[in-house]
C-alpha atoms as a PDB file:
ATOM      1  CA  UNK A   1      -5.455  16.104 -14.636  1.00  0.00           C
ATOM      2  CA  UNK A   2      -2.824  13.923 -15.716  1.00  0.00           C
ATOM      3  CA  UNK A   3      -0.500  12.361 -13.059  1.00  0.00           C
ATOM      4  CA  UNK A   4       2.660  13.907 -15.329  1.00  0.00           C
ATOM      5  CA  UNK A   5       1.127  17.635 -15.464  1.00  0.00           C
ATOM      6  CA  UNK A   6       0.418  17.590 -11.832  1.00  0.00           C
ATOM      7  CA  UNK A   7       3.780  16.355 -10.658  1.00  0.00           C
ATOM      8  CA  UNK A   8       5.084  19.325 -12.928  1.00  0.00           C
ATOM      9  CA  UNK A   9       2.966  21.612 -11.819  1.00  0.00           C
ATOM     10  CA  UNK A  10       4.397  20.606  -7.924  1.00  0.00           C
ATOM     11  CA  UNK A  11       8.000  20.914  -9.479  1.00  0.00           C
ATOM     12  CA  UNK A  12       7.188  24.014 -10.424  1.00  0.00           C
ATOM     13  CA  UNK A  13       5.088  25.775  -7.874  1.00  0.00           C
ATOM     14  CA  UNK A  14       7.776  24.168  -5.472  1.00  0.00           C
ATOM     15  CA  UNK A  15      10.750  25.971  -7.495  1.00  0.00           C
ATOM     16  CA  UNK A  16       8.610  29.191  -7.524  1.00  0.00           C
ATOM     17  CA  UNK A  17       7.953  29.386  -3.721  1.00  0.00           C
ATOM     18  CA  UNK A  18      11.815  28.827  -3.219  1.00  0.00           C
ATOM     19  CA  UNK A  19      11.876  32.311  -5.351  1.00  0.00           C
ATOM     20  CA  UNK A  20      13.524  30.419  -8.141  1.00  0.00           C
ATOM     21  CA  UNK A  21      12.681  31.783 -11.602  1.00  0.00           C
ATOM     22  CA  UNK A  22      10.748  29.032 -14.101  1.00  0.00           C
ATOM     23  CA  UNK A  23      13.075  29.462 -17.571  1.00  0.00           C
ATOM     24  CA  UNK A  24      12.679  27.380 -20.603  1.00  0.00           C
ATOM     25  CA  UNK A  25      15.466  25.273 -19.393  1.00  0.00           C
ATOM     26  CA  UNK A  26      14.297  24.882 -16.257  1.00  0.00           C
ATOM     27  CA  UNK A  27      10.869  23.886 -17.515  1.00  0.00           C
ATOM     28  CA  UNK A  28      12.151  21.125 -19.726  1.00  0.00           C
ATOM     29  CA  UNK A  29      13.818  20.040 -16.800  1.00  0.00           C
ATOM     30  CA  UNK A  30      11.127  19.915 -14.290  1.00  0.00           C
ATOM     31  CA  UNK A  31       8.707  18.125 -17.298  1.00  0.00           C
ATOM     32  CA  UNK A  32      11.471  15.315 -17.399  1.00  0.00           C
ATOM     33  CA  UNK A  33      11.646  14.905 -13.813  1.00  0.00           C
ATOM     34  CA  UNK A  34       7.737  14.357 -13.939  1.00  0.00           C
ATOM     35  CA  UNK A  35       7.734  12.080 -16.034  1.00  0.00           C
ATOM     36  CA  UNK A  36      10.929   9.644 -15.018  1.00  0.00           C
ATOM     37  CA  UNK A  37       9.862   6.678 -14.147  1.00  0.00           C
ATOM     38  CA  UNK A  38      13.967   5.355 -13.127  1.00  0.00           C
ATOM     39  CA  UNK A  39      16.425   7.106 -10.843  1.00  0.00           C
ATOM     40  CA  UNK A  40      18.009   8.838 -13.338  1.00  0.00           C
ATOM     41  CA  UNK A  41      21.512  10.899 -13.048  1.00  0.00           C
ATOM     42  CA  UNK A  42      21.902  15.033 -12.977  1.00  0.00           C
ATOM     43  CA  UNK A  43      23.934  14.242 -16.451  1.00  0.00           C
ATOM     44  CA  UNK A  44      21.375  11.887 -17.587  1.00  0.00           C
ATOM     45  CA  UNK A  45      18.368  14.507 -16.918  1.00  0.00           C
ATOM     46  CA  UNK A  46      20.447  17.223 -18.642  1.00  0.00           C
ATOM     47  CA  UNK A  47      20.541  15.193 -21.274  1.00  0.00           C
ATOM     48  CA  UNK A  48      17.079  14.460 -21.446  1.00  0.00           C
ATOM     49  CA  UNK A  49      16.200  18.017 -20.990  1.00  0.00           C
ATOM     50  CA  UNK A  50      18.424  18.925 -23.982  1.00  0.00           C
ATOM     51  CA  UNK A  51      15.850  17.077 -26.564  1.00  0.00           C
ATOM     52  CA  UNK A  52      13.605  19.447 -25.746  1.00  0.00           C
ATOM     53  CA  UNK A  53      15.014  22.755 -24.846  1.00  0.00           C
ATOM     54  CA  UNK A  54      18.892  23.039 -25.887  1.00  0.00           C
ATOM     55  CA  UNK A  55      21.142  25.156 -24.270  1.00  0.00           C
ATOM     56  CA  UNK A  56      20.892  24.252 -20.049  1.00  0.00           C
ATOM     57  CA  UNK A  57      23.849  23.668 -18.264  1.00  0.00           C
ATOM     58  CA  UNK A  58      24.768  20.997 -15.537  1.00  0.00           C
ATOM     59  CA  UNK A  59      24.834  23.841 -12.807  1.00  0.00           C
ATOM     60  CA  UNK A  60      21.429  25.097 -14.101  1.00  0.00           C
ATOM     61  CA  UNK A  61      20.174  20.832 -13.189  1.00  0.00           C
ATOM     62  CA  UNK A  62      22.188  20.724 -10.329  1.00  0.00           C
ATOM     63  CA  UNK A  63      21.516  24.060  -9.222  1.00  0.00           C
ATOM     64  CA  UNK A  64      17.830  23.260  -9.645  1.00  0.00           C
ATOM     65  CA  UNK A  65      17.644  19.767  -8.287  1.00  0.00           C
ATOM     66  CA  UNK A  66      18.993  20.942  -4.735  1.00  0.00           C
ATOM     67  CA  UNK A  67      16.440  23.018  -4.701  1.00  0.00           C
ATOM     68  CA  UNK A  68      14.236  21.117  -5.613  1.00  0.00           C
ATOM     69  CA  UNK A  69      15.285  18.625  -2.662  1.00  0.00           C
ATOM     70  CA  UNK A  70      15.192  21.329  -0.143  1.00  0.00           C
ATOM     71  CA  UNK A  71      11.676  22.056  -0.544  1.00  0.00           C
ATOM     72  CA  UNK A  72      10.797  17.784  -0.583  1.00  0.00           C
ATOM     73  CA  UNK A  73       9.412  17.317  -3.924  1.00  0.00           C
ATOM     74  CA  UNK A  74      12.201  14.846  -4.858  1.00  0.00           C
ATOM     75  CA  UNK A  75      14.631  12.445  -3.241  1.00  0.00           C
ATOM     76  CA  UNK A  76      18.281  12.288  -3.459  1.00  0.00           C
ATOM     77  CA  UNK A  77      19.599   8.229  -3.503  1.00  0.00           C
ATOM     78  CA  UNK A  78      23.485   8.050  -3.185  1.00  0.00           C
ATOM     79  CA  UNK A  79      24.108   4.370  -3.632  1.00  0.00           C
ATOM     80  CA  UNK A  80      27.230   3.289  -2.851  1.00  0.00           C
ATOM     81  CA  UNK A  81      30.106   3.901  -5.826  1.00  0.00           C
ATOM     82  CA  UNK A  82      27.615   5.746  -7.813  1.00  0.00           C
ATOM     83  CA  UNK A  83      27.037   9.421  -9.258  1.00  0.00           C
ATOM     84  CA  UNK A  84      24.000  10.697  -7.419  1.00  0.00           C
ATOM     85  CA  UNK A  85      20.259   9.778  -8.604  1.00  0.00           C
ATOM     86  CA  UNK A  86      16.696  11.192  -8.392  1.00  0.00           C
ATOM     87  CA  UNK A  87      13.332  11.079  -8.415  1.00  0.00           C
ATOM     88  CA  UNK A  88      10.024  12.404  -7.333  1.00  0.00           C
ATOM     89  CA  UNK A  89       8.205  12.094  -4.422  1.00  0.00           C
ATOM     90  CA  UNK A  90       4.992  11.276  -5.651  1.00  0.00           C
ATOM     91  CA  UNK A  91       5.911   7.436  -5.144  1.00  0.00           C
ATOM     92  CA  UNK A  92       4.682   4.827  -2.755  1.00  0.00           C
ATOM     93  CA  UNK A  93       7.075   3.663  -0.208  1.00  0.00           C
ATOM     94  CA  UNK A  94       9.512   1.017  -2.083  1.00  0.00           C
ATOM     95  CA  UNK A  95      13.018   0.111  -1.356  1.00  0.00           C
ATOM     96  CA  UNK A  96      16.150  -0.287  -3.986  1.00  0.00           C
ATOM     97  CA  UNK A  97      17.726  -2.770  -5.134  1.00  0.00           C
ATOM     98  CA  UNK A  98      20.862  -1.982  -6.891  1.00  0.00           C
ATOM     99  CA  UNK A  99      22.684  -4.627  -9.600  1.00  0.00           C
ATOM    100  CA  UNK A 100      26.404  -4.206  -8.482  1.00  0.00           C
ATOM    101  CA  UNK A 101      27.640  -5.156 -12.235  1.00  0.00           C
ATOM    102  CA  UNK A 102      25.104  -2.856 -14.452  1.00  0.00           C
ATOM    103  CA  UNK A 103      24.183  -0.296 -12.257  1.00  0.00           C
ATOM    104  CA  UNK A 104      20.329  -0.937 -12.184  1.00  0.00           C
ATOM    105  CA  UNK A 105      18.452  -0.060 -10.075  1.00  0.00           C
ATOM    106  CA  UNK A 106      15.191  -2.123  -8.915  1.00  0.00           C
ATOM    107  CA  UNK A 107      12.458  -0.847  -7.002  1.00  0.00           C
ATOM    108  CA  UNK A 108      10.628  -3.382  -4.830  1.00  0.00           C
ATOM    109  CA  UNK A 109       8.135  -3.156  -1.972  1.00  0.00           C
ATOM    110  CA  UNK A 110       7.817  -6.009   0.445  1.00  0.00           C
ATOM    111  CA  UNK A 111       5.224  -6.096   2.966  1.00  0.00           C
ATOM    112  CA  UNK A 112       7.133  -8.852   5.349  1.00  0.00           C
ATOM    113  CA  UNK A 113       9.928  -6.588   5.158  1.00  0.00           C
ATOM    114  CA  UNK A 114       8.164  -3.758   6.449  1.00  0.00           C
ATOM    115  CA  UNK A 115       6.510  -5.473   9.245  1.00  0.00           C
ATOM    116  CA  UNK A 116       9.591  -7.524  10.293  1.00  0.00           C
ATOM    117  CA  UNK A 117      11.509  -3.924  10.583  1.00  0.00           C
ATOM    118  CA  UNK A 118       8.765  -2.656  12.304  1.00  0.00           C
ATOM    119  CA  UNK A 119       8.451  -5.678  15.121  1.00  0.00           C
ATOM    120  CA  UNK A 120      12.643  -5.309  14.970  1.00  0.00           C
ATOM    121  CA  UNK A 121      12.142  -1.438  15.845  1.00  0.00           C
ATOM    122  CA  UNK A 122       9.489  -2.280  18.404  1.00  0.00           C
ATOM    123  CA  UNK A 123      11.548  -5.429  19.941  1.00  0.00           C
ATOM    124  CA  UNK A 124      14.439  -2.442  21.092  1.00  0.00           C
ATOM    125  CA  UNK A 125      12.265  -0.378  22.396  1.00  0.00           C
ATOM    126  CA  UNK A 126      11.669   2.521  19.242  1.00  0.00           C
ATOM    127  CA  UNK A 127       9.265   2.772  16.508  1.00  0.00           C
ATOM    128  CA  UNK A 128      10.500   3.337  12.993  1.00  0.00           C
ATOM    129  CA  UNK A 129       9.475   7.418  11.486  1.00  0.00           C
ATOM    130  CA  UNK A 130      11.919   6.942   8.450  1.00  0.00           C
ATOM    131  CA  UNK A 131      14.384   4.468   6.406  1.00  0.00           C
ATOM    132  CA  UNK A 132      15.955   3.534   3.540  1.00  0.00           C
ATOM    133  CA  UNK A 133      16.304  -0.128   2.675  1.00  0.00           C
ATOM    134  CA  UNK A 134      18.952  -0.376   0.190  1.00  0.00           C
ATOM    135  CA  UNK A 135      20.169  -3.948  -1.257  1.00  0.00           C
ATOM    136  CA  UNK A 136      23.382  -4.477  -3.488  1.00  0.00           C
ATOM    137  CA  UNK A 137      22.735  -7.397  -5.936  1.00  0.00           C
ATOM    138  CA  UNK A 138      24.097  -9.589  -8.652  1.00  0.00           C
ATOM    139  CA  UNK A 139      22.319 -11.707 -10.760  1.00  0.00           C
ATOM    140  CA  UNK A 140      22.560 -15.217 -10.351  1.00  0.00           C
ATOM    141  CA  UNK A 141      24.319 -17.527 -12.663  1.00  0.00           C
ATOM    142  CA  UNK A 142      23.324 -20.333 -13.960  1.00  0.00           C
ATOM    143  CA  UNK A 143      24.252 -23.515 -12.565  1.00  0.00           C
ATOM    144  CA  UNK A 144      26.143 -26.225 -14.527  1.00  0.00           C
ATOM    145  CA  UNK A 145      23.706 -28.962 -14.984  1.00  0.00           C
ATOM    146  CA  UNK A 146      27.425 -31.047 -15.017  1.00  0.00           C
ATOM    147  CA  UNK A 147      27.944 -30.443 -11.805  1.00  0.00           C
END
């Protein structure tokens, strides 16, 4: 099965177990979700959901995506001066990166990183069972070859 059916097909059993009836709206939704590859926005899947199926509202996607993060099948990321983002669980662990002056955001996965947190944890007496590694970026200028 392909990796964007299946993640709608857990979007959508995970919607229906809530109780949480699967409308045309909310099924353009959930197929956009599955397939988003960036962190987008509620207003930026509404309007992605539009193309296909016009008519839902920004309750309906906001409505649905809490939902949809109560039962685990997608993450909320609140970076810092921005609207709310999303996407699907169905990653490998990464961290963000997030370009203060364009708003992207960069996924990245480090394996020093992970093992210096870890020996950090371990150093102060814990072990690590979740985190979020966000990093606020700019990209760098160029230097003057003048000086």
């Amino acid at each position: 099965m392909p990796e964007i059916r299946r993640r709608t097909e857990n979007l959508t059993k995970a919607l229906r177990r809530a109780g949480v009836r699967i409308t045309r709206q909310r099924a353009a939704l959930l197929s956009v979700l599955a397939e988003a590859e960036d962190h987008p926005e509620a207003v930026e899947l509404q309007r992605r959901a539009e193309e296909a199926v016009p008519g839902i509202s920004l309750s309906t996607v906001y409505r649905t995506l809490t939902e949809l993060e109560t039962q685990g099948v997608i993450l909320r990321h609140q970076f810092a001066g921005t609207p709310a983002r999303f996407e699907h669980t169905e990653t490998q662990h990464h961290d963000h990166m997030i370009d203060v002056d364009s708003g992207e955001v960069v996924e990245f996965a480090n394996d020093r990183i992970e093992k210096l947190q870890a020996e950090i944890a371990d150093a102060l007496g814990y072990e690590i069972v979740h985190h979020r590694l966000e990093l606020y970026v700019r990209k760098k200028r160029a230097k003057d070859p003048q000086g």
